[in-house]
C-alpha atoms as a PDB file:
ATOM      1  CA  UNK A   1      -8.949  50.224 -32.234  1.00  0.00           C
ATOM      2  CA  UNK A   2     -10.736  47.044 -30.917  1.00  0.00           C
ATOM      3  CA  UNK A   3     -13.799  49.107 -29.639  1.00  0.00           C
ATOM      4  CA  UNK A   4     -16.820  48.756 -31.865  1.00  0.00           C
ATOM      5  CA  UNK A   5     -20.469  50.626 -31.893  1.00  0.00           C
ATOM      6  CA  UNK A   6     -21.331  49.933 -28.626  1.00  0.00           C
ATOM      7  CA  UNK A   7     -18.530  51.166 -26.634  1.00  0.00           C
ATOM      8  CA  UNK A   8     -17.555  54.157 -28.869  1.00  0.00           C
ATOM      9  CA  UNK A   9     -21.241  55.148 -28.491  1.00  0.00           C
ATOM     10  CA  UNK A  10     -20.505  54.662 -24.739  1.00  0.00           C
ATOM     11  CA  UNK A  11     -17.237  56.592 -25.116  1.00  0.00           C
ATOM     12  CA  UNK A  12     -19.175  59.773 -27.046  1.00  0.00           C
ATOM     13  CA  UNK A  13     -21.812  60.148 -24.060  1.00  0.00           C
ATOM     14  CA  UNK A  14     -19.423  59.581 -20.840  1.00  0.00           C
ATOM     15  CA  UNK A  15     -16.224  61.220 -21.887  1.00  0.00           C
ATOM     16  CA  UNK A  16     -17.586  63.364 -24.351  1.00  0.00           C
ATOM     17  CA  UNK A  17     -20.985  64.422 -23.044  1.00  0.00           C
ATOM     18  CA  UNK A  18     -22.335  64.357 -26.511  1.00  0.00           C
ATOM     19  CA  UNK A  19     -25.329  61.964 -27.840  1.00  0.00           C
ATOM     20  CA  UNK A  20     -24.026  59.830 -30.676  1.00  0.00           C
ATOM     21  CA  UNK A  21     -27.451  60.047 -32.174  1.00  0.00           C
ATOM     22  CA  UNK A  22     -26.914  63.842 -32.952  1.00  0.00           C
ATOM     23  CA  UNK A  23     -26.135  63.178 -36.309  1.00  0.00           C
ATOM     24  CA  UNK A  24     -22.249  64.314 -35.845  1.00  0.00           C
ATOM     25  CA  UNK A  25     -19.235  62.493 -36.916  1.00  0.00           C
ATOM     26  CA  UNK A  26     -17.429  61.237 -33.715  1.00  0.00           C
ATOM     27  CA  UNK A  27     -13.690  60.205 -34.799  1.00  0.00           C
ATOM     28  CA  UNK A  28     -10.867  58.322 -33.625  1.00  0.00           C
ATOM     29  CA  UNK A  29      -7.711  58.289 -33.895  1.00  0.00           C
ATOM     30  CA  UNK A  30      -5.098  54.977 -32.699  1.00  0.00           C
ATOM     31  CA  UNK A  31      -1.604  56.284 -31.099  1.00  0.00           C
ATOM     32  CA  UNK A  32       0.589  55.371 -34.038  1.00  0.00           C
ATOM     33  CA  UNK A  33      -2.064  57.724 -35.828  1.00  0.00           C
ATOM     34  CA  UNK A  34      -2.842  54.987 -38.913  1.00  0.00           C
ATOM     35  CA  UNK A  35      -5.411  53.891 -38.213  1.00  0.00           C
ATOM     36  CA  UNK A  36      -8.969  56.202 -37.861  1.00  0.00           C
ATOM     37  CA  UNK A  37     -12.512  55.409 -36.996  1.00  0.00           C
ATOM     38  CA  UNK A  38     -15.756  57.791 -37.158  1.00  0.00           C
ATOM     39  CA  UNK A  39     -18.921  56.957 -35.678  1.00  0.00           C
ATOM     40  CA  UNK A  40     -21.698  58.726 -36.970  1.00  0.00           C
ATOM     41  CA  UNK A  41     -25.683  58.128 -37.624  1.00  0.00           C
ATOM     42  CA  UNK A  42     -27.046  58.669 -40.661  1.00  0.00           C
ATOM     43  CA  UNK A  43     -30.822  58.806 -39.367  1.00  0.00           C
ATOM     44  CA  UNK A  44     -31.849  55.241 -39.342  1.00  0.00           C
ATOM     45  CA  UNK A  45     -28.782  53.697 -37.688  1.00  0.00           C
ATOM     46  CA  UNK A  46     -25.001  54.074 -36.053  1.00  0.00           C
ATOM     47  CA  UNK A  47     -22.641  53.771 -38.900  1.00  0.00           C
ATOM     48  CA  UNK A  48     -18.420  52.793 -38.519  1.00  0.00           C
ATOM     49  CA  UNK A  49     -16.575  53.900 -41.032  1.00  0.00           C
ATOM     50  CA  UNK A  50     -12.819  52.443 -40.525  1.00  0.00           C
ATOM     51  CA  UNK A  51      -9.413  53.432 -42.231  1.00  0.00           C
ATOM     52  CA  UNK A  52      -6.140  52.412 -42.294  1.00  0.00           C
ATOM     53  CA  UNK A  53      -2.837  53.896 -43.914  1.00  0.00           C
ATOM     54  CA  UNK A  54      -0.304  51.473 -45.394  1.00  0.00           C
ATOM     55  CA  UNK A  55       2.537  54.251 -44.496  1.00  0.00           C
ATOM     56  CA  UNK A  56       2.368  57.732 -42.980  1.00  0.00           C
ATOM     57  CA  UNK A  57      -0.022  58.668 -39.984  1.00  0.00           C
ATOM     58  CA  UNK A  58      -3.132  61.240 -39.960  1.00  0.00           C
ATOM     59  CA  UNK A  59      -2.004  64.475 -38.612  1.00  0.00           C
ATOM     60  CA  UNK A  60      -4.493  66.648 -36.825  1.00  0.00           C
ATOM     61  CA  UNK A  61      -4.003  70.382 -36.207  1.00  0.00           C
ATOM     62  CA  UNK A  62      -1.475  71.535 -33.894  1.00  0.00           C
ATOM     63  CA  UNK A  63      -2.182  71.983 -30.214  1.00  0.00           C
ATOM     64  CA  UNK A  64      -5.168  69.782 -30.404  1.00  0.00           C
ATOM     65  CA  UNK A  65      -5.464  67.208 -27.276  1.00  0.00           C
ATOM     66  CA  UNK A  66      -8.775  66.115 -26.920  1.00  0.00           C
ATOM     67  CA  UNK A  67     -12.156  66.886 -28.855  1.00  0.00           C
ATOM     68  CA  UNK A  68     -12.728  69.254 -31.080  1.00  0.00           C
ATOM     69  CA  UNK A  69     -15.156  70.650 -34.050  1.00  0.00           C
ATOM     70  CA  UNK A  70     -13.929  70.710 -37.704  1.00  0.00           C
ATOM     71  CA  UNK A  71     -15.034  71.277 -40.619  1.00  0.00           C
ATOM     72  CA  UNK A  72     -16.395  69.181 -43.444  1.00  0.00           C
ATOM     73  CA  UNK A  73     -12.877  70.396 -45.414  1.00  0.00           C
ATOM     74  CA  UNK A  74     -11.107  69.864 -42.469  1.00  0.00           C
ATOM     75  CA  UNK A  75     -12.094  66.281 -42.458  1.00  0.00           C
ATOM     76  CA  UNK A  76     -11.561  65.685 -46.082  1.00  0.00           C
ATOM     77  CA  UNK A  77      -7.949  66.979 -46.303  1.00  0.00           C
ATOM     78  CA  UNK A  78      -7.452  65.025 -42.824  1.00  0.00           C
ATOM     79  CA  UNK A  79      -9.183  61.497 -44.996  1.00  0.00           C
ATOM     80  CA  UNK A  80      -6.863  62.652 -47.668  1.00  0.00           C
ATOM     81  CA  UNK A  81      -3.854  63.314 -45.924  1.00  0.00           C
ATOM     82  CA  UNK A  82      -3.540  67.260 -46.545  1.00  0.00           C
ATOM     83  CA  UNK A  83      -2.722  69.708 -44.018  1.00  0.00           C
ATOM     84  CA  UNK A  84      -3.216  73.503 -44.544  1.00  0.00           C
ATOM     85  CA  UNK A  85      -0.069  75.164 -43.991  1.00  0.00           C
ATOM     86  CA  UNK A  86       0.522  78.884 -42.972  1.00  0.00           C
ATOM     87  CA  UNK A  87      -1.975  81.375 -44.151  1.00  0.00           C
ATOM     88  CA  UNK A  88      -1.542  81.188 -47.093  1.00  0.00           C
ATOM     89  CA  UNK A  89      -3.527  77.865 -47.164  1.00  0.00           C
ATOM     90  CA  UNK A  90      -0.736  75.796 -49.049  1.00  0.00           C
ATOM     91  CA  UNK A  91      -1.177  72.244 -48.868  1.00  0.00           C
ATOM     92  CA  UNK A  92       1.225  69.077 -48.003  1.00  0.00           C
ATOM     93  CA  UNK A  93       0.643  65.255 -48.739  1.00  0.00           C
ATOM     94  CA  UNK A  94       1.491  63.125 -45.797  1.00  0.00           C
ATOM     95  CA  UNK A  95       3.017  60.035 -47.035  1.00  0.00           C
END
């Protein structure tokens, strides 16, 4: 979680083949899974938007290795720390 704008913007066009300009939300994710950061730009300028958990790790869906699209309540139950379970589309806090 060292890397800053520069490199993740590096990162988003050579392993991702995506511009970081696009206006999409690039995120991060450390190994321990505490820590996340999201590159985005909002139209005048790259933006790096850091969190950290105290206790308990970000969980992202199952069977994902790599990148992937979401959805903008996707990404808030993954800020928040929910996870849609079954199909019923209960919900679990992470702690």
């Amino acid at each position: 979680m060292r890397r800053s704008f520069d490199k993740l913007s590096y990162m988003v066009k050579e392993y991702l083949d995506q511009d970081p300009f696009s206006g999409h939300m690039f995120i991060f994710r450390n190994r321990a899974a505490d820590k996340l950061k999201i590159l985005y730009y909002d139209g005048k300028g790259l933006c790096l938007w850091y969190k950290k958990l105290p206790r308990g790790s970000f969980i992202l869906p199952t069977g994902i290795k790599s990148n992937f699209e979401m959805t903008k309540d996707k990404l808030s139950n993954l800020l928040e720390g929910l996870i849609p379970l079954g199909k019923q589309g209960k919900k679990k806090w992470y702690e």
